[in-house]
PDB file of N, CA and C in Angstrom:
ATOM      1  N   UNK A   1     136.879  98.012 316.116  1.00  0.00           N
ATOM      2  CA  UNK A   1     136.763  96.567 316.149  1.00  0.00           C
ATOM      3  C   UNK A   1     137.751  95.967 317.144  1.00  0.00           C
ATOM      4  N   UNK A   2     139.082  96.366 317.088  1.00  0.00           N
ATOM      5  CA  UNK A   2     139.826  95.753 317.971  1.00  0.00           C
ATOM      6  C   UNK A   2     139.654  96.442 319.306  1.00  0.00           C
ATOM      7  N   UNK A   3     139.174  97.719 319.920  1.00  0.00           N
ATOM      8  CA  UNK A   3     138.208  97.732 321.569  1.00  0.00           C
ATOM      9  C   UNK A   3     137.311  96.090 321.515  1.00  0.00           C
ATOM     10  N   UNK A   4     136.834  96.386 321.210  1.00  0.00           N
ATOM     11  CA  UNK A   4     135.583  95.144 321.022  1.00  0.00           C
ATOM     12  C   UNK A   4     136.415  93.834 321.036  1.00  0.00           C
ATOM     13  N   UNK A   5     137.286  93.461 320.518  1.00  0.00           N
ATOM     14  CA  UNK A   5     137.635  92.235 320.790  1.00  0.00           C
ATOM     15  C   UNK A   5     138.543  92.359 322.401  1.00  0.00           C
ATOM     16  N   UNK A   6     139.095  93.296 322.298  1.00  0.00           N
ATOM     17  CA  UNK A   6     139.354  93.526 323.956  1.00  0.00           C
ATOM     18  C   UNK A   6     138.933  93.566 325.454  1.00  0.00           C
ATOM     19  N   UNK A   7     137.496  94.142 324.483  1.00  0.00           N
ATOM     20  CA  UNK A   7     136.411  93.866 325.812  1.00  0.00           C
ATOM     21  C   UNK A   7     136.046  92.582 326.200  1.00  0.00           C
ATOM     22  N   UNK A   8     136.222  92.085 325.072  1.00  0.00           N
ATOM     23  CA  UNK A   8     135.640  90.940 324.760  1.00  0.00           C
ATOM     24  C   UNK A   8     136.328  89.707 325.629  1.00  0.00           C
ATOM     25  N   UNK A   9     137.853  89.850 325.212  1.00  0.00           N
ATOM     26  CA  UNK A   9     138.824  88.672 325.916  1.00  0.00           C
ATOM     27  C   UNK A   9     138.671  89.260 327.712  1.00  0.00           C
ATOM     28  N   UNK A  10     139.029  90.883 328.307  1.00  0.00           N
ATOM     29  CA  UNK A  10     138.270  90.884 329.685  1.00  0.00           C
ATOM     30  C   UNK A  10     137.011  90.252 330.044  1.00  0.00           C
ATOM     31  N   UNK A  11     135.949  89.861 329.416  1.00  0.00           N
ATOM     32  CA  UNK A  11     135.273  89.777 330.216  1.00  0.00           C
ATOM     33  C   UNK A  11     134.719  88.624 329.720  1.00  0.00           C
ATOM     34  N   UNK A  12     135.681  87.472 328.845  1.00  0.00           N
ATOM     35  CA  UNK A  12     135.629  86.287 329.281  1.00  0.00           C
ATOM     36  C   UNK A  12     137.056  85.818 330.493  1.00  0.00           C
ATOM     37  N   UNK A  13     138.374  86.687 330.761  1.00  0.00           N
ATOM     38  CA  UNK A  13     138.951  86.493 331.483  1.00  0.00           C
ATOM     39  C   UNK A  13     138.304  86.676 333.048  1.00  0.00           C
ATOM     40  N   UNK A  14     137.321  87.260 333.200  1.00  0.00           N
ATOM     41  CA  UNK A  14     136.310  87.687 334.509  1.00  0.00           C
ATOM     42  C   UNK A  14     135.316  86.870 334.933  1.00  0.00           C
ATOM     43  N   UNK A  15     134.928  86.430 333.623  1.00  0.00           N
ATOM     44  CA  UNK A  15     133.880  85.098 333.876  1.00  0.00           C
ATOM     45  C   UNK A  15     134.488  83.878 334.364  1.00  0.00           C
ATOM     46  N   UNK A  16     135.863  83.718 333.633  1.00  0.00           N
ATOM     47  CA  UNK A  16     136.700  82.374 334.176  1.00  0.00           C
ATOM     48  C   UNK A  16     137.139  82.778 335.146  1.00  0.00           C
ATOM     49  N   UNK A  17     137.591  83.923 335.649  1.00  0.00           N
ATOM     50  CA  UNK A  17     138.614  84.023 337.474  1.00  0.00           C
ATOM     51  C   UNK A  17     136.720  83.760 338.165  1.00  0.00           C
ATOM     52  N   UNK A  18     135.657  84.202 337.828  1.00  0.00           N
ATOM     53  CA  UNK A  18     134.574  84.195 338.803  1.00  0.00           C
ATOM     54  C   UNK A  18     134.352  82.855 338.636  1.00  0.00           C
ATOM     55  N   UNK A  19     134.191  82.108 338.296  1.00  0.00           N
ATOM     56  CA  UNK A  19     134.100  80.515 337.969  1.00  0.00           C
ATOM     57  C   UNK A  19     134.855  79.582 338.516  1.00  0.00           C
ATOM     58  N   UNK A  20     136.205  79.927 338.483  1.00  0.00           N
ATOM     59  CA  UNK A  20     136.702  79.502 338.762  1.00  0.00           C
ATOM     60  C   UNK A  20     137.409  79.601 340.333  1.00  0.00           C
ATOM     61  N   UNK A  21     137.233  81.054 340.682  1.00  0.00           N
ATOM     62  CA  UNK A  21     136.896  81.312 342.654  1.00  0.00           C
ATOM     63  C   UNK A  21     135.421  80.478 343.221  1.00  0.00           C
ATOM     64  N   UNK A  22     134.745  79.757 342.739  1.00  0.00           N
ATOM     65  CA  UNK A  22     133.713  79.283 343.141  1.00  0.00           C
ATOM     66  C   UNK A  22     134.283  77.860 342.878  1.00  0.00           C
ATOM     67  N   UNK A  23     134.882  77.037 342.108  1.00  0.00           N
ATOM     68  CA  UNK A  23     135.116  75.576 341.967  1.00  0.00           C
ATOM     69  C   UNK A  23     136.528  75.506 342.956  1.00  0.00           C
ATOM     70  N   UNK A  24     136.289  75.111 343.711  1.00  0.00           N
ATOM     71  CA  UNK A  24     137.970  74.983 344.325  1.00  0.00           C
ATOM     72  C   UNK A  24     137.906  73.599 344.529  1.00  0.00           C
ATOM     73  N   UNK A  25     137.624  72.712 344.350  1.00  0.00           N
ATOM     74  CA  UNK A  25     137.242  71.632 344.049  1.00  0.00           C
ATOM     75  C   UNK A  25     138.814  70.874 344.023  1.00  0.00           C
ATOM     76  N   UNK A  26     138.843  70.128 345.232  1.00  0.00           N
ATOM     77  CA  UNK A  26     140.567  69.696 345.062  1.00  0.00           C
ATOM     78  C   UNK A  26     140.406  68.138 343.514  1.00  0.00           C
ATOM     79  N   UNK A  27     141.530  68.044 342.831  1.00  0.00           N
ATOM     80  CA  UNK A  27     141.357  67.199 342.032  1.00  0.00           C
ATOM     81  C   UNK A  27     143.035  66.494 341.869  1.00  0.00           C
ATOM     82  N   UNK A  28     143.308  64.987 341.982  1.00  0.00           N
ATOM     83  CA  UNK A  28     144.457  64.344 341.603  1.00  0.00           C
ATOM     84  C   UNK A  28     144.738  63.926 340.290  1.00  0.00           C
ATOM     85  N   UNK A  29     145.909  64.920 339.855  1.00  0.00           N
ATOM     86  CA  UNK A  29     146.367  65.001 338.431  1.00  0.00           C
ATOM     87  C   UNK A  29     147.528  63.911 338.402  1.00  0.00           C
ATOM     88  N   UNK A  30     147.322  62.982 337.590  1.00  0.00           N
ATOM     89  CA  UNK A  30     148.510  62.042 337.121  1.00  0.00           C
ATOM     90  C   UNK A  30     149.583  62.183 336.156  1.00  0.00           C
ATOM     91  N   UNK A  31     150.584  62.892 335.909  1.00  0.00           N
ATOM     92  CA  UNK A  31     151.487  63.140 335.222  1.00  0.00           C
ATOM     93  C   UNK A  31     152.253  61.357 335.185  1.00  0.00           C
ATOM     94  N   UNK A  32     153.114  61.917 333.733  1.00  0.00           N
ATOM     95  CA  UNK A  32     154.152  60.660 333.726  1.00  0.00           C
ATOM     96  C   UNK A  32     155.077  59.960 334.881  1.00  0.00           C
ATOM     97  N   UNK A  33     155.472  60.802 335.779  1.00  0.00           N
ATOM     98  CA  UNK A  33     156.452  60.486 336.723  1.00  0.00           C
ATOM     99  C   UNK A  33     155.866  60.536 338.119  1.00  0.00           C
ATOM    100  N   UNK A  34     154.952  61.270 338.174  1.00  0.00           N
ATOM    101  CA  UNK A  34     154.340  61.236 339.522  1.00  0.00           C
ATOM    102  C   UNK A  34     152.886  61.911 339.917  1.00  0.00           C
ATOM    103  N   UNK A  35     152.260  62.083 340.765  1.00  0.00           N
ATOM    104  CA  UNK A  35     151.006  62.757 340.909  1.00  0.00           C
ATOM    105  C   UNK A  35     150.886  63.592 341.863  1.00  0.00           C
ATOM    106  N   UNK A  36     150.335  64.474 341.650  1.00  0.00           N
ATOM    107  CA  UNK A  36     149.736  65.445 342.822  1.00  0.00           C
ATOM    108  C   UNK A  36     147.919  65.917 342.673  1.00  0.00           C
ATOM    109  N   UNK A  37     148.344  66.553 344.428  1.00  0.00           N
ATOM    110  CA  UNK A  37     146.795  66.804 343.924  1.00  0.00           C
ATOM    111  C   UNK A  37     146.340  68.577 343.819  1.00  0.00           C
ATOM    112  N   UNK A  38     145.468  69.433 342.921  1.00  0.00           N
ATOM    113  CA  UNK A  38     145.613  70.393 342.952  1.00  0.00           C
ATOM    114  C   UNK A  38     144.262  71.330 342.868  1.00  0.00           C
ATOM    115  N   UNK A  39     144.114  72.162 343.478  1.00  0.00           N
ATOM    116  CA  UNK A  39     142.662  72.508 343.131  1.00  0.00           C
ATOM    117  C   UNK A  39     142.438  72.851 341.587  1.00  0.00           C
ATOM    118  N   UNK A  40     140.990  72.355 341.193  1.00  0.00           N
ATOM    119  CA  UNK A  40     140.601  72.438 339.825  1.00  0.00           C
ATOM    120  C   UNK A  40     140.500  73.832 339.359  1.00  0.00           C
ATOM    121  N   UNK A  41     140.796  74.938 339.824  1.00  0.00           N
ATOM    122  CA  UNK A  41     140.573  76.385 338.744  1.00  0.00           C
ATOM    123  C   UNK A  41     141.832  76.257 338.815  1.00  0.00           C
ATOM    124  N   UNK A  42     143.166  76.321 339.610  1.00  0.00           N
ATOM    125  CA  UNK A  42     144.460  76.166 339.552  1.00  0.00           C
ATOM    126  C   UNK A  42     144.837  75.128 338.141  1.00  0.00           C
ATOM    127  N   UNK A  43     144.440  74.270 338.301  1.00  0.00           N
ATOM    128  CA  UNK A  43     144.900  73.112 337.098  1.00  0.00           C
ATOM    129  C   UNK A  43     144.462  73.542 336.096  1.00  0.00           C
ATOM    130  N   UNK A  44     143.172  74.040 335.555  1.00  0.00           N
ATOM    131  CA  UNK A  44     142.796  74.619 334.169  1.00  0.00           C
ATOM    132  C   UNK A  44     143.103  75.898 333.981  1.00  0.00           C
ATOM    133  N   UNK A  45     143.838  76.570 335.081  1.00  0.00           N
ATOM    134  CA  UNK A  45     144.128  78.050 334.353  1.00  0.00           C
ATOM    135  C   UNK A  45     145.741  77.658 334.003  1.00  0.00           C
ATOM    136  N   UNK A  46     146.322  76.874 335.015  1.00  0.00           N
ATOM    137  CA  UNK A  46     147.973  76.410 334.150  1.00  0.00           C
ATOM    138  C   UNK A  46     147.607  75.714 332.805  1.00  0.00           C
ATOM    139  N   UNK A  47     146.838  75.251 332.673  1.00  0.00           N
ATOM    140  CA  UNK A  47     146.785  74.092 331.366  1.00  0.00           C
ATOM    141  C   UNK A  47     146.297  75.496 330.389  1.00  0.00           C
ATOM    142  N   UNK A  48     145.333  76.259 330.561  1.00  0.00           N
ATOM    143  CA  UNK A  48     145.452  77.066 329.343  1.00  0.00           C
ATOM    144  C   UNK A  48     146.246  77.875 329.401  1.00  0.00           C
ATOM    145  N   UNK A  49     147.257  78.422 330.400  1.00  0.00           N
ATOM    146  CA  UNK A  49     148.113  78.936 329.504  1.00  0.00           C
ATOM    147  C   UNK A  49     149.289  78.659 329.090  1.00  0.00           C
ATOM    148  N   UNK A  50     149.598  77.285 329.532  1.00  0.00           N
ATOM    149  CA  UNK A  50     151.069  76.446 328.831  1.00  0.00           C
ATOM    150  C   UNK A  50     150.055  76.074 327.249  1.00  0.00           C
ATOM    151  N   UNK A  51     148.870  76.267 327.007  1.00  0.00           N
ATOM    152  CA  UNK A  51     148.298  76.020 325.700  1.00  0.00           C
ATOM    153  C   UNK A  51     148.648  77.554 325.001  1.00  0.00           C
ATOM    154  N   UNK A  52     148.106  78.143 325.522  1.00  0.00           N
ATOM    155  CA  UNK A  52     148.615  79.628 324.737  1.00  0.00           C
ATOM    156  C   UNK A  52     149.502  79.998 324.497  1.00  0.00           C
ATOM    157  N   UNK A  53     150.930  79.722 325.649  1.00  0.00           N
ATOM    158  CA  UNK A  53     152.025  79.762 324.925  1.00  0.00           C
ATOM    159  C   UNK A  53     152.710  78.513 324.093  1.00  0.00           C
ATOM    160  N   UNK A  54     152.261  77.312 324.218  1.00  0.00           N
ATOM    161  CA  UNK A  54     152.804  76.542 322.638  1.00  0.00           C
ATOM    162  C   UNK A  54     152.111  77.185 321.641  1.00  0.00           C
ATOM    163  N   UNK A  55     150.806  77.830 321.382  1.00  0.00           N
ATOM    164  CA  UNK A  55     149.789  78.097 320.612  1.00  0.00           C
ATOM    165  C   UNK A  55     150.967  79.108 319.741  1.00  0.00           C
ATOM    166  N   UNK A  56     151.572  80.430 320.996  1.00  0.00           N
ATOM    167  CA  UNK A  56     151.973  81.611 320.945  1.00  0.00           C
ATOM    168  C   UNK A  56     153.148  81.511 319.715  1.00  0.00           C
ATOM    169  N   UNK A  57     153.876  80.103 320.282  1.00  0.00           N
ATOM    170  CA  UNK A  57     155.113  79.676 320.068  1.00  0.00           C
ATOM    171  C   UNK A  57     154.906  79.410 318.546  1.00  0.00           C
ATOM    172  N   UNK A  58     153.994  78.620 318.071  1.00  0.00           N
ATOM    173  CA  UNK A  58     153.725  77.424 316.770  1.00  0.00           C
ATOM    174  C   UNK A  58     153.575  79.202 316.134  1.00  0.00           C
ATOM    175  N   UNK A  59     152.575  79.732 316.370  1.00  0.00           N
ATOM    176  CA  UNK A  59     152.219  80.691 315.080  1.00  0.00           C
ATOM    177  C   UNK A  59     152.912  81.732 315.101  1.00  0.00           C
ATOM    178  N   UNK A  60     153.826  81.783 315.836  1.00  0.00           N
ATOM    179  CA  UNK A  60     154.788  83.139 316.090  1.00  0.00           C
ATOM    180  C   UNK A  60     155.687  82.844 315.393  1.00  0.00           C
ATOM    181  N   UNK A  61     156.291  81.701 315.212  1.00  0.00           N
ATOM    182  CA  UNK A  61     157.348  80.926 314.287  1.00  0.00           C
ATOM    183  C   UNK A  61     156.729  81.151 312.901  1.00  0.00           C
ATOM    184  N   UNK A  62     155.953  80.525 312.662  1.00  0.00           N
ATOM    185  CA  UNK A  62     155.285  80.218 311.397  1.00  0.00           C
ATOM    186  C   UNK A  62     154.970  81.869 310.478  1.00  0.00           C
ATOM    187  N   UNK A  63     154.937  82.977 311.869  1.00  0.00           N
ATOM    188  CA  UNK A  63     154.716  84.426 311.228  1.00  0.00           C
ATOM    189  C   UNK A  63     156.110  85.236 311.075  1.00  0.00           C
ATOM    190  N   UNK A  64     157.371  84.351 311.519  1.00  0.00           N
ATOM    191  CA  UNK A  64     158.382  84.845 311.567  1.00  0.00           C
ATOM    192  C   UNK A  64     159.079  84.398 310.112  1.00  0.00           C
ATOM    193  N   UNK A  65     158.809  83.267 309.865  1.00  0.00           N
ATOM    194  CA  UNK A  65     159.387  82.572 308.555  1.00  0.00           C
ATOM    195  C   UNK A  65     158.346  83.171 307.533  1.00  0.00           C
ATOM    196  N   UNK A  66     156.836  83.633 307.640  1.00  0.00           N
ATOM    197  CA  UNK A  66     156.464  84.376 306.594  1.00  0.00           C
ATOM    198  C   UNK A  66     157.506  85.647 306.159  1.00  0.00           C
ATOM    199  N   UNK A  67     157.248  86.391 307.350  1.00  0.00           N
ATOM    200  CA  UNK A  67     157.805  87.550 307.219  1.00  0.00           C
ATOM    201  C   UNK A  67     159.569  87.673 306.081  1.00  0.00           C
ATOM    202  N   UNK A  68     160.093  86.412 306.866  1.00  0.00           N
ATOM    203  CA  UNK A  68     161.544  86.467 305.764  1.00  0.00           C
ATOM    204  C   UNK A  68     161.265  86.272 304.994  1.00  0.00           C
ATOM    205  N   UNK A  69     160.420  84.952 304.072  1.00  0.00           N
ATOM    206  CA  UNK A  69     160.066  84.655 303.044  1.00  0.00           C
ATOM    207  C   UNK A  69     159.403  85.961 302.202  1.00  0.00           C
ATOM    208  N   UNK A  70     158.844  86.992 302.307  1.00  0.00           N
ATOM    209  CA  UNK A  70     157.993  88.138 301.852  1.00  0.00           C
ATOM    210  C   UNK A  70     159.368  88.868 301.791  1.00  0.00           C
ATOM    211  N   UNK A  71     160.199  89.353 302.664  1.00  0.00           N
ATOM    212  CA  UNK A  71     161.094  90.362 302.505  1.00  0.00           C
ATOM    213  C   UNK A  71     162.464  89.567 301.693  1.00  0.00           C
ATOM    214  N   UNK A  72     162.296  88.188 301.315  1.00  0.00           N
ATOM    215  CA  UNK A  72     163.289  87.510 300.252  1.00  0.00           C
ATOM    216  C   UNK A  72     162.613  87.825 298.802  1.00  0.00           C
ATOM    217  N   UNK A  73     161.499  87.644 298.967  1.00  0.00           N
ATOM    218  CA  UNK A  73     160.716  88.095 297.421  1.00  0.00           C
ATOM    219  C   UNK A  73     161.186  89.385 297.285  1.00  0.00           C
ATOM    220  N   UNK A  74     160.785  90.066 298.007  1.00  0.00           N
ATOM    221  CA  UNK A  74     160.822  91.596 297.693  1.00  0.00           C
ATOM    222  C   UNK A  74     162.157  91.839 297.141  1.00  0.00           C
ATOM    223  N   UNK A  75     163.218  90.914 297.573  1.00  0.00           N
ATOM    224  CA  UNK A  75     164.663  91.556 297.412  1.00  0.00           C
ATOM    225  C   UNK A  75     164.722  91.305 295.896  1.00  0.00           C
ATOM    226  N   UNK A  76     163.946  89.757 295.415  1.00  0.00           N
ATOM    227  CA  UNK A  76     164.407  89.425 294.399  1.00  0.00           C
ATOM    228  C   UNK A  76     163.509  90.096 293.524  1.00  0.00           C
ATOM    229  N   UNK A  77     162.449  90.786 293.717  1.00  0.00           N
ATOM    230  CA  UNK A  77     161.702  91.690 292.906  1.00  0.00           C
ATOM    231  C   UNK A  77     162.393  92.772 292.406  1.00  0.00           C
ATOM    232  N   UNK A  78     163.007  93.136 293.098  1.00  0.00           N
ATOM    233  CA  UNK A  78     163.992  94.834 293.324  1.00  0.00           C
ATOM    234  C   UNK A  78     165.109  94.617 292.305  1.00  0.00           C
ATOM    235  N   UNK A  79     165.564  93.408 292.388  1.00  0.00           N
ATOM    236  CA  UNK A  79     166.612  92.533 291.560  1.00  0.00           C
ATOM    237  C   UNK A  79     165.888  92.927 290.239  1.00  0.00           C
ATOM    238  N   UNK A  80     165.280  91.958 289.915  1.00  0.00           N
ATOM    239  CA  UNK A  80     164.323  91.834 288.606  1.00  0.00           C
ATOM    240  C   UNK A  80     163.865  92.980 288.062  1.00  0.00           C
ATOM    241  N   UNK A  81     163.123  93.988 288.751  1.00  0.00           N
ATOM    242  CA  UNK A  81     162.555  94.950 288.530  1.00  0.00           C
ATOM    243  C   UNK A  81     164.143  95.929 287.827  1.00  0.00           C
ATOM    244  N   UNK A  82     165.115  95.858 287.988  1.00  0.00           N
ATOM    245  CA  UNK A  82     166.393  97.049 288.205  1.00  0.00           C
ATOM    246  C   UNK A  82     166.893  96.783 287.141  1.00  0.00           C
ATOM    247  N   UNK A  83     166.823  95.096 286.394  1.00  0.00           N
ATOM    248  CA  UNK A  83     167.369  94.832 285.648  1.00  0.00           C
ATOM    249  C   UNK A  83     166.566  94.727 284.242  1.00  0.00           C
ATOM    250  N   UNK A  84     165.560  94.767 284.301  1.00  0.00           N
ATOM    251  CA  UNK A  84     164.337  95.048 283.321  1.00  0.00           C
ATOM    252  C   UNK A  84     163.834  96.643 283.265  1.00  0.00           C
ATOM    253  N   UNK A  85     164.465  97.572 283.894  1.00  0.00           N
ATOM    254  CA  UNK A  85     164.094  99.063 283.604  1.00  0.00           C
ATOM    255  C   UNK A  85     165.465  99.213 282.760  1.00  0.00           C
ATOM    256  N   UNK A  86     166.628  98.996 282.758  1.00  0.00           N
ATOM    257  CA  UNK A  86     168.080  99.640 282.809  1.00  0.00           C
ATOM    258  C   UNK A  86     168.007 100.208 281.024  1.00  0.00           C
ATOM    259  N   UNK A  87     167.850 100.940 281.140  1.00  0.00           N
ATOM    260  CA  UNK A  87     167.535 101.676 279.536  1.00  0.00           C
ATOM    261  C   UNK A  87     168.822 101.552 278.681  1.00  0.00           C
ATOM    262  N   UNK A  88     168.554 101.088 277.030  1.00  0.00           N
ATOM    263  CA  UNK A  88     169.763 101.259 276.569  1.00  0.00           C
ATOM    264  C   UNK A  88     170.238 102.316 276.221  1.00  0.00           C
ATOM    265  N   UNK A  89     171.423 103.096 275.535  1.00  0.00           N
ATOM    266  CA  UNK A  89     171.979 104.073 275.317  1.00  0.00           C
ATOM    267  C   UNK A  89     171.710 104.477 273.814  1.00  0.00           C
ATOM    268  N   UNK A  90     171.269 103.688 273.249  1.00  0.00           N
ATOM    269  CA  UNK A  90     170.533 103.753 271.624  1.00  0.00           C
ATOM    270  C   UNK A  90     169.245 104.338 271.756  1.00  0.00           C
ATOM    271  N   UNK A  91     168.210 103.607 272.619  1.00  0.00           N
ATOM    272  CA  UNK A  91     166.999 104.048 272.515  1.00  0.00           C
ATOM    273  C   UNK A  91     167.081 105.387 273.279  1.00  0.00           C
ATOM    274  N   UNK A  92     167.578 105.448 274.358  1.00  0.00           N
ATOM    275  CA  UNK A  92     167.455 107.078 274.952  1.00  0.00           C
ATOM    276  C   UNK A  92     168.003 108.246 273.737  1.00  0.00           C
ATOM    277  N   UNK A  93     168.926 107.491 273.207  1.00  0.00           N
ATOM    278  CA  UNK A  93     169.587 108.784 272.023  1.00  0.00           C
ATOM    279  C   UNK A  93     168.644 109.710 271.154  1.00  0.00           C
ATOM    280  N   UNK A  94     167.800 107.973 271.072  1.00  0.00           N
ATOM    281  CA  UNK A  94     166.858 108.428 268.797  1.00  0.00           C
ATOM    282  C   UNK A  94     165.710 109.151 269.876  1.00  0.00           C
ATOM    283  N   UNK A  95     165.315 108.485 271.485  1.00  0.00           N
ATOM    284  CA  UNK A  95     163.806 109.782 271.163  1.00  0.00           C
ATOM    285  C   UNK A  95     164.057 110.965 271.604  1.00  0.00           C
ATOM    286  N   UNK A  96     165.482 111.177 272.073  1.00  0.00           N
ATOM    287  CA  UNK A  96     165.892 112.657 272.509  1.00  0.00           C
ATOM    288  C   UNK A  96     165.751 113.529 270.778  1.00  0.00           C
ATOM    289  N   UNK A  97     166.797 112.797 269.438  1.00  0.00           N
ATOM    290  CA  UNK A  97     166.501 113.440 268.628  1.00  0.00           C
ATOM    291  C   UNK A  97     165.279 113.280 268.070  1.00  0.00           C
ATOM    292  N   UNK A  98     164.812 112.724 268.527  1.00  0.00           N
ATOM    293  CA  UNK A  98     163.299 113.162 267.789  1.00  0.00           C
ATOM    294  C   UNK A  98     162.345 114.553 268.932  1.00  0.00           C
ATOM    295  N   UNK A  99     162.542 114.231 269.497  1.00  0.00           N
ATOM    296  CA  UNK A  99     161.940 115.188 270.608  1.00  0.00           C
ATOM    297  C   UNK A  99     162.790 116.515 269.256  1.00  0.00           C
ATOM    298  N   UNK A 100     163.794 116.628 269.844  1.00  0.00           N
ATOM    299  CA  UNK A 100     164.430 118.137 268.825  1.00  0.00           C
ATOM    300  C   UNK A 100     163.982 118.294 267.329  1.00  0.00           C
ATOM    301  N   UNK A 101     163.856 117.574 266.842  1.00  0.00           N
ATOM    302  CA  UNK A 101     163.286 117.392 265.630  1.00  0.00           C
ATOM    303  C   UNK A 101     162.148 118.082 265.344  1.00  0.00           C
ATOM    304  N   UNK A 102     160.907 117.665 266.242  1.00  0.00           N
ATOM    305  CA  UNK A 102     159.663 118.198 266.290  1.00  0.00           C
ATOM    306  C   UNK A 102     159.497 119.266 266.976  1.00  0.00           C
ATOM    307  N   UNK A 103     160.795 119.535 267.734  1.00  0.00           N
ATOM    308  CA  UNK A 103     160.135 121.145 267.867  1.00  0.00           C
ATOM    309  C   UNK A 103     161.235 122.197 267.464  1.00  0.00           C
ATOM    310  N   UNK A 104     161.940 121.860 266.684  1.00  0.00           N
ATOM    311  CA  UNK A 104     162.435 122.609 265.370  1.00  0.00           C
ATOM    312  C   UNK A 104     160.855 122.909 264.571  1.00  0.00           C
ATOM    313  N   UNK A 105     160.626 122.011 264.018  1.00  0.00           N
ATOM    314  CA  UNK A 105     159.543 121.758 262.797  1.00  0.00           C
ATOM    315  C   UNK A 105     158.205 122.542 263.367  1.00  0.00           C
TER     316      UNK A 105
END
């Protein structure tokens, strides 16, 4: 499955460089402070990928704070879990003598 999605992103990256070697199409972009002018496959291949990396940025964060949050549980599981096994010294005693008991008998 993941070939296939690989093929997949090449050969929409092939369709856009071929698409976009055919539009050279000069176009004037207005930013806040000033303007220029730039050919149109140039301007939409910067614009998607200053999108992919905020994209990259937002969910890379958001998978980084999962990740601590999961390995903070876990700690406090390990916690919990250590302190709910810890056997008392009474109950281990009586089923040892009973274990001897029954196989005396």
């Amino acid at each position: 499955m993941k070939i296939i999605k690989i093929i997949a992103v090449i050969a929409l990256f092939l369709i856009a460089l071929a698409l976009g070697a055919q539009n050279q199409a000069v176009v004037t972009f207005n930013y806040l402070v000033a303007q220029g002018d730039f050919h149109l496959s140039t301007l939409l291949g910067g614009v998607f990928v200053s999108g992919f990396v905020v994209a990259w940025v937002i969910f890379g964060s958001l998978q980084l704070k999962s990740q601590i949050q999961v390995r903070r549980l876990k700690k406090q599981l390990k916690k919990h879990q250590a302190v709910d096994v810890k056997p008392t010294p009474e109950v281990e005693s009586k089923s040892s003598s009973t274990v001897m008991t029954e196989t005396k008998a």
